[in-house]
C-alpha atoms as a PDB file:
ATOM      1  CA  UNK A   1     -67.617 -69.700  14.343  1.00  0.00           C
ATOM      2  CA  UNK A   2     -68.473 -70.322  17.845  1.00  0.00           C
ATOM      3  CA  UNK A   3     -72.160 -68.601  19.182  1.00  0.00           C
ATOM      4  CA  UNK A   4     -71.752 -65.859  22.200  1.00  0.00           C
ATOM      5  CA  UNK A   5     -74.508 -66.741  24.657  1.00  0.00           C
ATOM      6  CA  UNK A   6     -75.759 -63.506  26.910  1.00  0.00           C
ATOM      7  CA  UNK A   7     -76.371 -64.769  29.702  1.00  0.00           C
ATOM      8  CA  UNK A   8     -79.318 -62.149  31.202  1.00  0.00           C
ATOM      9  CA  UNK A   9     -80.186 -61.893  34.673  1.00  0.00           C
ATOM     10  CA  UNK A  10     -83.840 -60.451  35.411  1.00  0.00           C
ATOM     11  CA  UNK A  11     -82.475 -60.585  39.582  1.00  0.00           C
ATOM     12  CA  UNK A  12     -79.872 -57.893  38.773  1.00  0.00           C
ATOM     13  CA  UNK A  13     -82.067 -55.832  36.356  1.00  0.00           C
ATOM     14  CA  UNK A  14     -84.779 -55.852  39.338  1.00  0.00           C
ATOM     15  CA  UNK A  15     -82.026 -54.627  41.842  1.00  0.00           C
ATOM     16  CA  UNK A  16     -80.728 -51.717  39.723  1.00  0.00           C
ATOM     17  CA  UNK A  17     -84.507 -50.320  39.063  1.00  0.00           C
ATOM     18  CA  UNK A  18     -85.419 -51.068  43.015  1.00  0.00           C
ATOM     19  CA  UNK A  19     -81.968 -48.604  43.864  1.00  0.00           C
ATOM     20  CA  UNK A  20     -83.237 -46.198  41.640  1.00  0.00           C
ATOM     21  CA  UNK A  21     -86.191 -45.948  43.239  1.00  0.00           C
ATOM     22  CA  UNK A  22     -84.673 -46.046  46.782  1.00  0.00           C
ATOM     23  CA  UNK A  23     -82.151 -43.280  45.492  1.00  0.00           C
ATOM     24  CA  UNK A  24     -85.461 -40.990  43.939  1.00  0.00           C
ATOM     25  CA  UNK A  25     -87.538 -41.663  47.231  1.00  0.00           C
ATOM     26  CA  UNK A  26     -84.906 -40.904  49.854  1.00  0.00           C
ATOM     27  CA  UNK A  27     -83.848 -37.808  48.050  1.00  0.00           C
ATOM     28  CA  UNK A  28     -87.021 -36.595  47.867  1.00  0.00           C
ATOM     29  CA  UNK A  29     -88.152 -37.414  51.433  1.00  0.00           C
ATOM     30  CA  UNK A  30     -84.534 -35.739  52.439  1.00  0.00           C
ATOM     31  CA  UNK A  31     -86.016 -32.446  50.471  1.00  0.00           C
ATOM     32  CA  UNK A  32     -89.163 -32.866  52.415  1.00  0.00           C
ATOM     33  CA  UNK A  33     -88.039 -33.381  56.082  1.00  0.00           C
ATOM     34  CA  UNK A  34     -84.715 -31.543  55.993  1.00  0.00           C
ATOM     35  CA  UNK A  35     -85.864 -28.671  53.714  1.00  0.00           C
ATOM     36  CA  UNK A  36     -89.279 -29.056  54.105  1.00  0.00           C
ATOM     37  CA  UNK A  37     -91.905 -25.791  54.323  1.00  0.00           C
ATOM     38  CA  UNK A  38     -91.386 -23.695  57.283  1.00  0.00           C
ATOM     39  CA  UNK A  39     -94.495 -21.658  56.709  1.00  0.00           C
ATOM     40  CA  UNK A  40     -94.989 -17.505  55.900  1.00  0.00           C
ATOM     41  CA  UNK A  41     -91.805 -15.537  56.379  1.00  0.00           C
ATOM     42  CA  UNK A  42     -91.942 -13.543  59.596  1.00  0.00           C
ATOM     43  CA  UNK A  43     -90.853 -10.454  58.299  1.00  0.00           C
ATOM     44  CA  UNK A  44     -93.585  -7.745  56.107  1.00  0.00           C
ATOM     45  CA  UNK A  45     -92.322  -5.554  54.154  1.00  0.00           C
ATOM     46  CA  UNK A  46     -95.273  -4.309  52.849  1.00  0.00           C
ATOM     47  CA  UNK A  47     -95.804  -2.938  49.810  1.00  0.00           C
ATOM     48  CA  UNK A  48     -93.238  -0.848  48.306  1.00  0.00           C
ATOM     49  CA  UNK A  49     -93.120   1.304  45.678  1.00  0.00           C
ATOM     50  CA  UNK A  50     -91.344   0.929  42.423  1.00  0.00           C
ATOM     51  CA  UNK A  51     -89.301   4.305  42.555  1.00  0.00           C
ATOM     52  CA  UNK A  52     -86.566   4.125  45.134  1.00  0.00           C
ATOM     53  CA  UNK A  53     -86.987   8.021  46.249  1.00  0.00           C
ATOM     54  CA  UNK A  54     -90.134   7.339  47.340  1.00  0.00           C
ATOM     55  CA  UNK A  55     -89.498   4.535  48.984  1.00  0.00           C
ATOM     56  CA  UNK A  56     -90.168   4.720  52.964  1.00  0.00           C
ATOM     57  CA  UNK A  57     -86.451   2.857  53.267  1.00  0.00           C
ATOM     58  CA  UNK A  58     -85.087   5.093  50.436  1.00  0.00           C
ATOM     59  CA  UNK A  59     -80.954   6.507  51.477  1.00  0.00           C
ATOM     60  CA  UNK A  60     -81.778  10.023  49.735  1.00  0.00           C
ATOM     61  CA  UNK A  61     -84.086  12.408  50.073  1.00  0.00           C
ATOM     62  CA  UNK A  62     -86.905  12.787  46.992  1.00  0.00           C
ATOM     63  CA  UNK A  63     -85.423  15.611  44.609  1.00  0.00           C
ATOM     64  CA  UNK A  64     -87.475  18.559  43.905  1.00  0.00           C
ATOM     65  CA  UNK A  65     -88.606  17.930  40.543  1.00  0.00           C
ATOM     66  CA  UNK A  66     -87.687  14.072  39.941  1.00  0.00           C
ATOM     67  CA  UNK A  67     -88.333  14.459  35.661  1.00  0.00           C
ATOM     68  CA  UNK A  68     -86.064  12.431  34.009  1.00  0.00           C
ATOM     69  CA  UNK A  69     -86.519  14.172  30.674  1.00  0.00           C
ATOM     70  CA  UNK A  70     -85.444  17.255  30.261  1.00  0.00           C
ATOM     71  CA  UNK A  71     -88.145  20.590  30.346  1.00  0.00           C
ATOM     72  CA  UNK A  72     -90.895  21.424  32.597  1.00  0.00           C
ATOM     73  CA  UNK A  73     -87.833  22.302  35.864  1.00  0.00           C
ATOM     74  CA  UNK A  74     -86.653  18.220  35.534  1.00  0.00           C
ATOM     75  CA  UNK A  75     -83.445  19.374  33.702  1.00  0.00           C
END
């Protein structure tokens, strides 16, 4: 039974980790540059509240008696 020698090479172990790194770095310096943070949004929307019909950029009109259960004119 003949022995199977591995032959190891630390050179090519050293290249693989170093391109990992390259590939990690450059991604994350394309992210940066090309991405990047453009600052505060120029729009302000203020803020608005939760219920759409009251909404300053509400479509309809707020309903007389806006009760969603039913008594007290809401039905």
């Amino acid at each position: 039974m003949d022995k199977t020698e591995h032959k190891e090479s630390e050179f090519r172990t050293w290249m693989v980790v170093f391109c990992l790194v390259v590939i990690i770095l450059g991604q994350g310096f394309f992210s940066f540059f090309v991405i990047g943070d453009r600052g505060q949004p120029d729009w302000a929307f203020r803020p608005v509240p939760d219920v759409p019909g009251q909404s300053p950029y509400a479509v309809y009109e707020p309903l007389p008696h806006p009760q969603h259960v039913k008594g007290a004119e809401g039905e």
